[in-house]
N, C-alpha and C. Protein backbone atom coordinates (compact mmCIF):
# COMPACT_ATOMS: atom_id res chain seq x y z
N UNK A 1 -16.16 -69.68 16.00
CA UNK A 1 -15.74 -68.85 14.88
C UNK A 1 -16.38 -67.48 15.05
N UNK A 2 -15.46 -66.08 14.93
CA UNK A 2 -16.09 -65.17 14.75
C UNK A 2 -16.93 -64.39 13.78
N UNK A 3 -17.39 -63.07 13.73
CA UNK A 3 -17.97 -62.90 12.96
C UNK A 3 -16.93 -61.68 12.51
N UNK A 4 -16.54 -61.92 10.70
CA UNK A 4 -15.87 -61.13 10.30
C UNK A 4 -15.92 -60.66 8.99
N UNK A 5 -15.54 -60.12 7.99
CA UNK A 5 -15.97 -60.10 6.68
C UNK A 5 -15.69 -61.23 6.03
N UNK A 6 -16.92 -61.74 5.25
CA UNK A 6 -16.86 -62.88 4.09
C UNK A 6 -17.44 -63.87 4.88
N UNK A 7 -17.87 -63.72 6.00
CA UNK A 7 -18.56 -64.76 6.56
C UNK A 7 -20.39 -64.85 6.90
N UNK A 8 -20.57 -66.33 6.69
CA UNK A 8 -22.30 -66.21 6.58
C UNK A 8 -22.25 -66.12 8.40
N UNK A 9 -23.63 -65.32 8.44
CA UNK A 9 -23.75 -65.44 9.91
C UNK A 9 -25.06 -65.60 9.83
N UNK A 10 -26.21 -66.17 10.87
CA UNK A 10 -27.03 -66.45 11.51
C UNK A 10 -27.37 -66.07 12.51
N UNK A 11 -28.50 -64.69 12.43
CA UNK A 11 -28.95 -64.43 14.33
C UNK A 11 -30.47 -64.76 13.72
N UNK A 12 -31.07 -64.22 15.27
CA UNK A 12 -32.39 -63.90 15.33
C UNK A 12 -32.43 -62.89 16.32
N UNK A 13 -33.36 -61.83 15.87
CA UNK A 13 -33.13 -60.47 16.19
C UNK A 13 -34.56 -59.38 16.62
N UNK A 14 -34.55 -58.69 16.99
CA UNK A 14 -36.00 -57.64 17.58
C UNK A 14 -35.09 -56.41 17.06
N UNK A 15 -36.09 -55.40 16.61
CA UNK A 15 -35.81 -54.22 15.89
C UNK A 15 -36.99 -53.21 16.55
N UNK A 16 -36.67 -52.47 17.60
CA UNK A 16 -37.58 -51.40 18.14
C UNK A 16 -37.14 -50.15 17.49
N UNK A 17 -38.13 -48.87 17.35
CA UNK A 17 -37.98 -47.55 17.39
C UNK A 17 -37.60 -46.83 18.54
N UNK A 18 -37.23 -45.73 18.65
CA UNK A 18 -37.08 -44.71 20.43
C UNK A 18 -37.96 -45.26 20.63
N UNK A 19 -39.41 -45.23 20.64
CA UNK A 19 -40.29 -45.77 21.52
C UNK A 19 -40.73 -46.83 22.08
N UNK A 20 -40.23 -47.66 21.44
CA UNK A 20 -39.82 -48.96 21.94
C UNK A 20 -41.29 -49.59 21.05
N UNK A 21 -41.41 -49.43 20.10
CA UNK A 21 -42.62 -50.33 19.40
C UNK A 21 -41.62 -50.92 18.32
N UNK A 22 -41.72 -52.25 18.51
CA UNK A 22 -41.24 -53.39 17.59
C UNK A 22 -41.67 -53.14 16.56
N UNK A 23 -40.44 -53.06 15.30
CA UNK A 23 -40.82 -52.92 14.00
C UNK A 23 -40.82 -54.31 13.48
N UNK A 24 -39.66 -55.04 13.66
CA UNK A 24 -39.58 -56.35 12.81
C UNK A 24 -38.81 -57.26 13.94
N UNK A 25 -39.26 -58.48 13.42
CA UNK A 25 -38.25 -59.64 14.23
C UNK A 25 -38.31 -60.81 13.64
N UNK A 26 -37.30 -61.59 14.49
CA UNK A 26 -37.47 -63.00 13.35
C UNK A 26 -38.18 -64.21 14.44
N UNK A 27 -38.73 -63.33 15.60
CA UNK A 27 -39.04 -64.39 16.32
C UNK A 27 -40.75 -65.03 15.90
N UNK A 28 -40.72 -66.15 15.79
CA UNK A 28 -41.89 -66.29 14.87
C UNK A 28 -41.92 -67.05 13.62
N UNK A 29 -40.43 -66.50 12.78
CA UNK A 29 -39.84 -67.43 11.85
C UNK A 29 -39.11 -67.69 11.80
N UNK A 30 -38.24 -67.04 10.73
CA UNK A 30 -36.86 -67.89 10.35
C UNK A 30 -35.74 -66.72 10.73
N UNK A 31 -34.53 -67.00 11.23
CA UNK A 31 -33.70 -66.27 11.28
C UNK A 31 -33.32 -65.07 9.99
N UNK A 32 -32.58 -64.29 10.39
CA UNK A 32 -31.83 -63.83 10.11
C UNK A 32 -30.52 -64.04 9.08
N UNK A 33 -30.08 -64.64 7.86
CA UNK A 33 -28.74 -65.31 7.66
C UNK A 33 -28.22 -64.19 5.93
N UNK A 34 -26.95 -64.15 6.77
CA UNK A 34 -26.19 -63.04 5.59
C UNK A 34 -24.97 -62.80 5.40
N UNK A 35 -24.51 -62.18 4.40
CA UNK A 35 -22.63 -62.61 4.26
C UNK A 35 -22.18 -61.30 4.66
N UNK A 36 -21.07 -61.22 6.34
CA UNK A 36 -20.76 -60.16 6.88
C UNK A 36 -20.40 -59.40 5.95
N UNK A 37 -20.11 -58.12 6.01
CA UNK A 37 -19.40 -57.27 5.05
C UNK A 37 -19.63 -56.76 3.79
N UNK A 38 -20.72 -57.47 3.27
CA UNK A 38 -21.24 -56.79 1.81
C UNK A 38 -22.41 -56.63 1.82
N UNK A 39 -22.63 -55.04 2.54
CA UNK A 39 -23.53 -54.05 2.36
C UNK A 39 -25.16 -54.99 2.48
N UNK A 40 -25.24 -56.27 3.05
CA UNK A 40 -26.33 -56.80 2.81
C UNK A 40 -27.31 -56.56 4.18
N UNK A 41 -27.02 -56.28 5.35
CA UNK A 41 -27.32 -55.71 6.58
C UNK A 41 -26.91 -54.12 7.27
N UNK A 42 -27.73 -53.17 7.83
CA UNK A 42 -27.34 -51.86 7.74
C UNK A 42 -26.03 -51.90 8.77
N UNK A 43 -25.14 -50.84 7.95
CA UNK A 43 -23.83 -50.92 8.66
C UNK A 43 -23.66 -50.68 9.96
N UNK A 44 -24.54 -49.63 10.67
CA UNK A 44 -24.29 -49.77 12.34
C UNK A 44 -24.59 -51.26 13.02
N UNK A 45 -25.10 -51.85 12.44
CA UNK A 45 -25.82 -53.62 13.10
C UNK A 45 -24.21 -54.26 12.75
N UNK A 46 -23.87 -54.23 11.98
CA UNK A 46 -22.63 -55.23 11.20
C UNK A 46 -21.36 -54.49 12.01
N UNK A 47 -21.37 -53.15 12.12
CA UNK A 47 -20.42 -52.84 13.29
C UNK A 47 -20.34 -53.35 14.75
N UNK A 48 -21.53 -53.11 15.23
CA UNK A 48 -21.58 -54.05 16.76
C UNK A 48 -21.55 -55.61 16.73
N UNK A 49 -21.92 -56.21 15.28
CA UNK A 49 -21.43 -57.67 15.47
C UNK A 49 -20.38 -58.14 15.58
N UNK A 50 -19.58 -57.09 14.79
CA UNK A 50 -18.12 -57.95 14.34
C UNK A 50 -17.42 -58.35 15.27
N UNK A 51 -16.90 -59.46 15.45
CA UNK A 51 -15.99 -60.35 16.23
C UNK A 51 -17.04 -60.92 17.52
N UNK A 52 -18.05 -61.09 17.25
CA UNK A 52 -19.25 -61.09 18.34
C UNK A 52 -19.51 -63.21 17.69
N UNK A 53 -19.69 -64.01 18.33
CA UNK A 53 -19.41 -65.96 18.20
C UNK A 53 -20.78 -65.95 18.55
N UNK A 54 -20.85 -67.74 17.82
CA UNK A 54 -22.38 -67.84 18.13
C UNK A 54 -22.39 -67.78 19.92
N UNK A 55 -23.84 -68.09 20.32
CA UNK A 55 -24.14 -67.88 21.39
C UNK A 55 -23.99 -66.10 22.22
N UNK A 56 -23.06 -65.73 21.57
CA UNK A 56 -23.71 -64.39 22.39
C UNK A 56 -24.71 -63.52 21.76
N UNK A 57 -25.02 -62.67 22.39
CA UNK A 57 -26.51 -61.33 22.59
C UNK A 57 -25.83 -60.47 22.53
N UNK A 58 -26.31 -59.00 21.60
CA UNK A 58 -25.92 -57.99 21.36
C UNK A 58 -26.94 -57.10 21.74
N UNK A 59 -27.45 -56.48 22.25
CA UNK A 59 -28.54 -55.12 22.14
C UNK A 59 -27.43 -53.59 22.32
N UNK A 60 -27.87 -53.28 21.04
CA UNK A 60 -27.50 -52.04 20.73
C UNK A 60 -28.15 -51.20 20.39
N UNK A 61 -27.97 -50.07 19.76
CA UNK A 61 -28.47 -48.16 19.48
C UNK A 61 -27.60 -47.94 17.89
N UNK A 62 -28.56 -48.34 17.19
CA UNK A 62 -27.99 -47.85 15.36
C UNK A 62 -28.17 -46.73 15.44
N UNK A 63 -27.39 -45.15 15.33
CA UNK A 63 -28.11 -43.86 14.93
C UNK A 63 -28.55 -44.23 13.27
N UNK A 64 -29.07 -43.25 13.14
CA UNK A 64 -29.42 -43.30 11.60
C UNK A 64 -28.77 -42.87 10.89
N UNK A 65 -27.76 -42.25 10.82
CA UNK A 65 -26.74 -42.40 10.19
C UNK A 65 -25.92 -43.93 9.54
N UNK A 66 -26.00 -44.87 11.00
CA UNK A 66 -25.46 -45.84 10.34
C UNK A 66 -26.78 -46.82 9.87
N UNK A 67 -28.10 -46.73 10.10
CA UNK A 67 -28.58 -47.42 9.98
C UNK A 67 -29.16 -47.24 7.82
N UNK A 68 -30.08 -46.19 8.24
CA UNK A 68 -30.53 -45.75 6.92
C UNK A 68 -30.86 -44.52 6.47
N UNK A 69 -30.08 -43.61 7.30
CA UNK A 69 -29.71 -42.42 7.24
C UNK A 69 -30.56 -41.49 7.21
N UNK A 70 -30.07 -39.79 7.41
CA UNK A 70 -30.62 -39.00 7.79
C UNK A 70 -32.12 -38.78 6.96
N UNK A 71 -33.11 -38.09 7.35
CA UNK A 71 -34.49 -37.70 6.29
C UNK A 71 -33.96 -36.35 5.76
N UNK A 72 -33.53 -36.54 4.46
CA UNK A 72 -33.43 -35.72 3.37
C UNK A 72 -34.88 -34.81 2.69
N UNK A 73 -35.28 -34.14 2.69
CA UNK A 73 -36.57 -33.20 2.54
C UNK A 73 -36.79 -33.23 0.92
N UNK A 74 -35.15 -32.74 0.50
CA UNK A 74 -35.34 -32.64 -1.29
C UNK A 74 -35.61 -33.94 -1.50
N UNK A 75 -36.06 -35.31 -1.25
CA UNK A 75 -36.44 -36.01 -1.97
C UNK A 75 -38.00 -36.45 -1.53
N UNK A 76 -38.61 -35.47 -0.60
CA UNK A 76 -40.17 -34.99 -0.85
C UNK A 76 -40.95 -33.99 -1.70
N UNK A 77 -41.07 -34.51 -3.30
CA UNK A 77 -41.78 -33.73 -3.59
C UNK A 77 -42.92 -34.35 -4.67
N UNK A 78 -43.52 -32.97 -5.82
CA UNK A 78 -44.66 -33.41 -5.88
C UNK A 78 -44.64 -34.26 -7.85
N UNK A 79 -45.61 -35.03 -7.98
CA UNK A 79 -45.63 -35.70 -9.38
C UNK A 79 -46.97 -35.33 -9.61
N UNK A 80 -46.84 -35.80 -10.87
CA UNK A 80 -48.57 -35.54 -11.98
C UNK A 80 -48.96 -37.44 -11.57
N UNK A 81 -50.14 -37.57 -11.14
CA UNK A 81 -50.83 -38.56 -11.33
C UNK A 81 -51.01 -39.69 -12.23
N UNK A 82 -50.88 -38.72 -13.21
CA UNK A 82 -50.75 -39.54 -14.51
C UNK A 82 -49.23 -40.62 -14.25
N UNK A 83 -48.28 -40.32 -13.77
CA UNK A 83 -46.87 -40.77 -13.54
C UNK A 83 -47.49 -41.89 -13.35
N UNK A 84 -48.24 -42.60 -12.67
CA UNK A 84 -48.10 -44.03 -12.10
C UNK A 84 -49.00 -44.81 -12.85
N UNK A 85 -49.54 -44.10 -13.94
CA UNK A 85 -50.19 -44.88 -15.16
C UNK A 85 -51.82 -45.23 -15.15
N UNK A 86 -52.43 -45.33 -15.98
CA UNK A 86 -53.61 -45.36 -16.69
C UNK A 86 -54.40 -46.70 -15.23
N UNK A 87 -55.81 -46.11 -14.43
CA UNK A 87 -56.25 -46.75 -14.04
C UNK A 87 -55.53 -46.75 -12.67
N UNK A 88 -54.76 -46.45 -12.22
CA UNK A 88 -54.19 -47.12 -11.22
C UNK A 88 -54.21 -46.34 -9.92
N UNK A 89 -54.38 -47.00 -8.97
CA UNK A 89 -55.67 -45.93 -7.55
C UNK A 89 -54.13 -45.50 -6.71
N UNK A 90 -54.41 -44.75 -6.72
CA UNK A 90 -53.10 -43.21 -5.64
C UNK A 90 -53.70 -42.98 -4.35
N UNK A 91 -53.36 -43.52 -3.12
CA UNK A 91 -54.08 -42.85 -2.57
C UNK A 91 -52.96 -42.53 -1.30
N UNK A 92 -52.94 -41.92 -0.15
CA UNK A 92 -51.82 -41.17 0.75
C UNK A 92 -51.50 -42.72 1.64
N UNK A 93 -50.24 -42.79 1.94
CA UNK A 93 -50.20 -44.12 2.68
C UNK A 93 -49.16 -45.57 2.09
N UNK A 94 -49.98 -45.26 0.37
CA UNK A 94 -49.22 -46.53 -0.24
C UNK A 94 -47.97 -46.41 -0.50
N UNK A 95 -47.48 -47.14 -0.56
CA UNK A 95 -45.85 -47.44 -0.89
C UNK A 95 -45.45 -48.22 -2.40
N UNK A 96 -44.84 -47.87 -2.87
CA UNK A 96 -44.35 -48.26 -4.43
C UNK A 96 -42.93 -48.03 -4.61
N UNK A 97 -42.40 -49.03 -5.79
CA UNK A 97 -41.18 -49.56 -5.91
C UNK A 97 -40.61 -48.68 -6.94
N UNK A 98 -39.81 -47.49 -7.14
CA UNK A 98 -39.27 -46.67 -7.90
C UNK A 98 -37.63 -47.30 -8.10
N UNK A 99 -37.96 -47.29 -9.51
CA UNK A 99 -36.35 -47.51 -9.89
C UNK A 99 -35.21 -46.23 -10.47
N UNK A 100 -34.47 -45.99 -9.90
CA UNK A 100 -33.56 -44.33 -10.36
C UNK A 100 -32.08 -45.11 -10.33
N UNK A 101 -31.47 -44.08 -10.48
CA UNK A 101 -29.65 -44.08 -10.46
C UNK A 101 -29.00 -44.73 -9.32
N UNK A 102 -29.91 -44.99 -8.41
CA UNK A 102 -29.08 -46.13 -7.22
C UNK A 102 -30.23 -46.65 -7.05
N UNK A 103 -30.79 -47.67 -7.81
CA UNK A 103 -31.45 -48.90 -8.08
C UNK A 103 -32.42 -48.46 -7.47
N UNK A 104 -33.67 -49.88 -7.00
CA UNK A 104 -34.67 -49.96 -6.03
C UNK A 104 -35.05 -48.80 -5.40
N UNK A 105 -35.86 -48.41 -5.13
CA UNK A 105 -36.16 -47.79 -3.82
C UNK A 105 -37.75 -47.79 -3.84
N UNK A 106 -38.09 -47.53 -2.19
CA UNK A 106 -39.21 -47.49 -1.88
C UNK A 106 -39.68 -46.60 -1.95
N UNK A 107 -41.02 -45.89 -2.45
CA UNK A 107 -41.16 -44.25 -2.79
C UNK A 107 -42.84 -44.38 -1.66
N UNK A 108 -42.61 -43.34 -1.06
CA UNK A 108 -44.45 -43.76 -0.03
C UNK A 108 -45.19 -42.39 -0.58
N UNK A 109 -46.72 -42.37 -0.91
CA UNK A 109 -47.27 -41.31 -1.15
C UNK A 109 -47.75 -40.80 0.20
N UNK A 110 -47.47 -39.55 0.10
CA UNK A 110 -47.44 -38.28 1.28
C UNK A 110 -49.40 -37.96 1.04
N UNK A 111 -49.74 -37.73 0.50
CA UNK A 111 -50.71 -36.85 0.04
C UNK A 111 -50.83 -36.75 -1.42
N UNK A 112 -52.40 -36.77 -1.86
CA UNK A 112 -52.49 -36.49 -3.24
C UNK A 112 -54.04 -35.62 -3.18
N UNK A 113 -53.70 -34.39 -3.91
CA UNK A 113 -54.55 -33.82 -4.49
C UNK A 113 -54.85 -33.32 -5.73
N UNK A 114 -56.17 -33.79 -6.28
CA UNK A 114 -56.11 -33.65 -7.44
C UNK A 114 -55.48 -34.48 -8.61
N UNK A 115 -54.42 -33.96 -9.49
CA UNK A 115 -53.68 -34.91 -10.09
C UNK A 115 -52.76 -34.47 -9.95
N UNK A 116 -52.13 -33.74 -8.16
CA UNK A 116 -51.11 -33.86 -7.92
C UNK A 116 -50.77 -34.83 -6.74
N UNK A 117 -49.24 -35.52 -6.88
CA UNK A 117 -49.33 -36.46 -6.06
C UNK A 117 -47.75 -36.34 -5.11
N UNK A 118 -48.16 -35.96 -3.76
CA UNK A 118 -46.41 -35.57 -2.83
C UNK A 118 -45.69 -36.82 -2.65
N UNK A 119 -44.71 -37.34 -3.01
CA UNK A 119 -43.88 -38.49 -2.68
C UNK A 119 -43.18 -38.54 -1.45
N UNK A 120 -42.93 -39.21 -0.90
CA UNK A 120 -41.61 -39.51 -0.04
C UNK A 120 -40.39 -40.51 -0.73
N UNK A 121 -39.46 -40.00 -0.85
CA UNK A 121 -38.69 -41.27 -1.56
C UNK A 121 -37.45 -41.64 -0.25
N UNK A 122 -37.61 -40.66 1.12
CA UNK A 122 -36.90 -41.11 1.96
C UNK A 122 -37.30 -42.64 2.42
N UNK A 123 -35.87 -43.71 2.47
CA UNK A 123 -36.50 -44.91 3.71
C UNK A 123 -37.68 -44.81 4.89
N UNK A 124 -38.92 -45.44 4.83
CA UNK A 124 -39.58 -44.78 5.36
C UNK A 124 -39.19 -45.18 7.41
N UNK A 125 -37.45 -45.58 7.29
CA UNK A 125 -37.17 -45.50 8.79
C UNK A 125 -35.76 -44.35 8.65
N UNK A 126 -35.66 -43.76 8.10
CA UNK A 126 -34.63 -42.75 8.05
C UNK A 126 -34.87 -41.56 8.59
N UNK A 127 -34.08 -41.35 9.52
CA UNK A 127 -33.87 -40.62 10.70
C UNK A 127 -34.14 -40.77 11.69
N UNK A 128 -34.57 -42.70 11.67
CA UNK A 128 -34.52 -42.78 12.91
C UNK A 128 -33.61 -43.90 13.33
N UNK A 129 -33.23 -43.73 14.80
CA UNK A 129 -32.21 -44.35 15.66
C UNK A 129 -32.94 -45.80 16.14
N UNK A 130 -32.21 -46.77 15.64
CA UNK A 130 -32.72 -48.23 15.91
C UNK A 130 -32.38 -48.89 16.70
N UNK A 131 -33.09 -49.68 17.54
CA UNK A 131 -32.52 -50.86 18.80
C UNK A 131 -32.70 -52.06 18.41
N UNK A 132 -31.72 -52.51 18.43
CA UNK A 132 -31.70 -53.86 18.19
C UNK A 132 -31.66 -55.05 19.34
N UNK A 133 -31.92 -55.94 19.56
CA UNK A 133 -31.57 -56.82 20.23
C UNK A 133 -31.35 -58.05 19.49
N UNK A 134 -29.77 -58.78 19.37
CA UNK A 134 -29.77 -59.52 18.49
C UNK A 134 -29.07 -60.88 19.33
N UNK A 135 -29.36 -62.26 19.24
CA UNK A 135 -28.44 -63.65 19.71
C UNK A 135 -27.97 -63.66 18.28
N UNK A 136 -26.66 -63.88 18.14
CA UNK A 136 -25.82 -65.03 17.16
C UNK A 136 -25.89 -66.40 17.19
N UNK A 137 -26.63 -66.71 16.27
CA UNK A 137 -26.99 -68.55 16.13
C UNK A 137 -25.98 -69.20 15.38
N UNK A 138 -24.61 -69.03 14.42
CA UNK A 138 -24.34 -69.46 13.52
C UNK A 138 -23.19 -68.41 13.04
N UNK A 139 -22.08 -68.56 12.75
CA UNK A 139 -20.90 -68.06 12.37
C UNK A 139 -20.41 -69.24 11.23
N UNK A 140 -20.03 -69.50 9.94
CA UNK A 140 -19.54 -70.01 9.04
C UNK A 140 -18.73 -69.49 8.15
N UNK A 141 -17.55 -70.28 7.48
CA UNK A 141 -17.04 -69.51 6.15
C UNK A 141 -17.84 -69.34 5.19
N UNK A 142 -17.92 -68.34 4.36
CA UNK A 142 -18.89 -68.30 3.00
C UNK A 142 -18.00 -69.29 1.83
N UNK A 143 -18.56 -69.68 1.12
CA UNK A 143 -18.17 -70.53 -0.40
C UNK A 143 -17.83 -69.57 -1.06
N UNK A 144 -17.37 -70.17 -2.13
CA UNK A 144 -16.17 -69.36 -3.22
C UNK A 144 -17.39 -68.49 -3.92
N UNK A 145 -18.82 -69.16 -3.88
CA UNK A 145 -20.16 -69.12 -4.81
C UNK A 145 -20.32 -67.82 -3.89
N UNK A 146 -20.68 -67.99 -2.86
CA UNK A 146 -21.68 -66.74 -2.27
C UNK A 146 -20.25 -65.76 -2.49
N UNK A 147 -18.98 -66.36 -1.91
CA UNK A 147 -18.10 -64.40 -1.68
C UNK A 147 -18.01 -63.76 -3.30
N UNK A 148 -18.67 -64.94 -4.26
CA UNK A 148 -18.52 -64.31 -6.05
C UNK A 148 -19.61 -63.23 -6.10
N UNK A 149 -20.67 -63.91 -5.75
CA UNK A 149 -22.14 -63.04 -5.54
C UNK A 149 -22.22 -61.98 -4.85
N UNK A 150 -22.06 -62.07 -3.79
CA UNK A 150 -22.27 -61.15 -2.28
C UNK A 150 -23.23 -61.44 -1.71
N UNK A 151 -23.82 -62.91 -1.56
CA UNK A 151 -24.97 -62.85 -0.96
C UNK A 151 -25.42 -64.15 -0.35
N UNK A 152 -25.58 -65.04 0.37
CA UNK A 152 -26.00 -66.42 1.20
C UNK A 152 -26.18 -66.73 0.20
N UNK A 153 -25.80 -68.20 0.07
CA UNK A 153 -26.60 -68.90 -0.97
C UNK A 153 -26.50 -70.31 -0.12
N UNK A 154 -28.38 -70.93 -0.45
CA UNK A 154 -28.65 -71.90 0.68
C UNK A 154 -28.62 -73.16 -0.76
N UNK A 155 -28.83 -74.13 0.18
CA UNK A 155 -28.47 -75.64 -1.12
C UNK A 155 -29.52 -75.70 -1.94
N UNK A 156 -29.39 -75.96 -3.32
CA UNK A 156 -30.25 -75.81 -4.34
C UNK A 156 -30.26 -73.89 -4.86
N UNK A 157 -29.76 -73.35 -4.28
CA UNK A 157 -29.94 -71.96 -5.08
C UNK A 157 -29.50 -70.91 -4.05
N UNK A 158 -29.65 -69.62 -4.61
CA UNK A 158 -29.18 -68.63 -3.85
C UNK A 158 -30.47 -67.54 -2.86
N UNK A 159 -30.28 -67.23 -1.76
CA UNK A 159 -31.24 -66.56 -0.94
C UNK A 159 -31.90 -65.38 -1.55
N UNK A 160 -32.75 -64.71 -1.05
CA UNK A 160 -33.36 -63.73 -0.96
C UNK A 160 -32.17 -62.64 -1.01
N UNK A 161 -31.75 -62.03 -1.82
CA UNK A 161 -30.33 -61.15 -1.49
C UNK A 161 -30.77 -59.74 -1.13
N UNK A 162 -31.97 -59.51 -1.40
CA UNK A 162 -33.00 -58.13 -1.11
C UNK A 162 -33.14 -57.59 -2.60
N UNK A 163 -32.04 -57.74 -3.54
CA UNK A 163 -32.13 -57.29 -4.63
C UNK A 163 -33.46 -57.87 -5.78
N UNK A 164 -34.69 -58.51 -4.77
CA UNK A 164 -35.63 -58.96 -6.03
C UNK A 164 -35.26 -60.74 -6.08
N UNK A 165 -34.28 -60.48 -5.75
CA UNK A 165 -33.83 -62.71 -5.67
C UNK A 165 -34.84 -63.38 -5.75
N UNK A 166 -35.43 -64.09 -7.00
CA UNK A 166 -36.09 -65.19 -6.55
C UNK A 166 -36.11 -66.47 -7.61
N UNK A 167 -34.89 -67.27 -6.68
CA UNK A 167 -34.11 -68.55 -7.23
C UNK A 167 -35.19 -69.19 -7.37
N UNK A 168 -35.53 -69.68 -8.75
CA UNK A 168 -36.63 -71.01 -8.94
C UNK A 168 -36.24 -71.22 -10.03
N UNK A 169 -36.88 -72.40 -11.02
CA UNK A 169 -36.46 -73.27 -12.16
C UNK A 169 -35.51 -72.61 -13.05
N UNK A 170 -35.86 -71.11 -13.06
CA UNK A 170 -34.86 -70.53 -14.42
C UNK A 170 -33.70 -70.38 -13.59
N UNK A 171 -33.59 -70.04 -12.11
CA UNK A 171 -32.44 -69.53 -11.37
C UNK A 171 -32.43 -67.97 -10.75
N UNK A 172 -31.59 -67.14 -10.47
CA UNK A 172 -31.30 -66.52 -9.46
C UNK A 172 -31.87 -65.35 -10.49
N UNK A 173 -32.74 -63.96 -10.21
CA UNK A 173 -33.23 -62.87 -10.76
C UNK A 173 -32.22 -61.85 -10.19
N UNK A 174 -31.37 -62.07 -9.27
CA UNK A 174 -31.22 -60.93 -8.47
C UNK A 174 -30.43 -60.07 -9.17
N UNK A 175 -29.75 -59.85 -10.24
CA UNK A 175 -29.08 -58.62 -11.02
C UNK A 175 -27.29 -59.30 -11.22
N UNK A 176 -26.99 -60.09 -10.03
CA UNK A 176 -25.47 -60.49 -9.50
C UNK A 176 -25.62 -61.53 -10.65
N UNK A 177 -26.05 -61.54 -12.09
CA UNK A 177 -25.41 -62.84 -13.03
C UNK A 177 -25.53 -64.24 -12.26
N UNK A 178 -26.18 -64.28 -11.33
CA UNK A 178 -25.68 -65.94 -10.59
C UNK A 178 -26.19 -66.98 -11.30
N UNK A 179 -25.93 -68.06 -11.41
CA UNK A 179 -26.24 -69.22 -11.95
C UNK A 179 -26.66 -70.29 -10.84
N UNK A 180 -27.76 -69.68 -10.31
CA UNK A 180 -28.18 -70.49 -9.25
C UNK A 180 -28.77 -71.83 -9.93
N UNK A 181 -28.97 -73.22 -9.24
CA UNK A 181 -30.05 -73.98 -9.90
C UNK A 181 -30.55 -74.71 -9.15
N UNK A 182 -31.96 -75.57 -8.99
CA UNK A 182 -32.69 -75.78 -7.79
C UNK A 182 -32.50 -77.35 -8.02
């Protein structure tokens, strides 16, 4: 079976920079598993899979464009200290979870002086061009459940969807209404 939209797929995968230093992989744990076509893997990766069956290997070149796009500058700038609330240690390096007008995002502090504090709210891999090396373990149809959701859902509840997911006794957090149950 290929890999096409609405379908769960299964790799395990290596993720280098130009320089070839490994950012992430699944070798070590658990695969990779996600429903082709809805925005749940960056779109240059989901372009070189498509129509790609288990058993084959892909190594490709995401520009950043398709991966997580260009580094935007206007969304480096500076906040009052006070912003991140009473007690709470700022220092250049950390990374924090900002919520705005297109949900989630990761915001990294640049520098802080004083009780001023420089943000980054770019992806902190945007603008750059990704290598992948990926095997396909697993090609399946998705259920009526996951193509409702947009997102794997494994037996007893629904996956990690990136959106915060975390299926336990009450059920699925992830924002998608699901009625997961364990």
């Amino acid at each position: 079976m290929d890999i096409k939209k609405d379908r769960v797929v299964t790799i395990d995968y290596s993720l280098r920079d130009e320089a070839g230093k490994l950012l992430d992989s699944s070798e070590g744990g658990e695969p990779l598993i996600y429903l082709h076509g809805n925005e749940n893997i960056i779109p240059g990766l989901e372009k070189h899979l498509e129509g790609k069956n288990p058993g084959d290997s892909v190594t490709c070149t995401v520009p950043a464009a398709e991966a997580y796009g260009e580094r935007d500058e206007s969304l480096v700038f500076k906040v009052s200290r006070k912003d991140f609330g009473e007690g709470v240690e700022v220092a250049a390096g950390m990374q924090f979870e900002a919520h705005g007008e297109e949900g989630a995002q990761i915001v990294t502090v640049v520098n802080v002086n004083g009780d001023e504090v420089t943000i980054d709210a770019n992806h902190p891999l945007a603008g750059e061009n990704l290598h992948f090396d990926v095997k396909v373990l697993n090609v399946r149809d998705a259920t009526e459940e996951e193509l409702e959701h947009g997102h794997v859902h494994f037996a007893g509840g629904c996956s990690d969807c990136g959106d915060g997911c975390d299926c336990g006794d009450e059920g699925c957090d992830c924002g998608d209404d699901c009625d997961c149950e364990e």
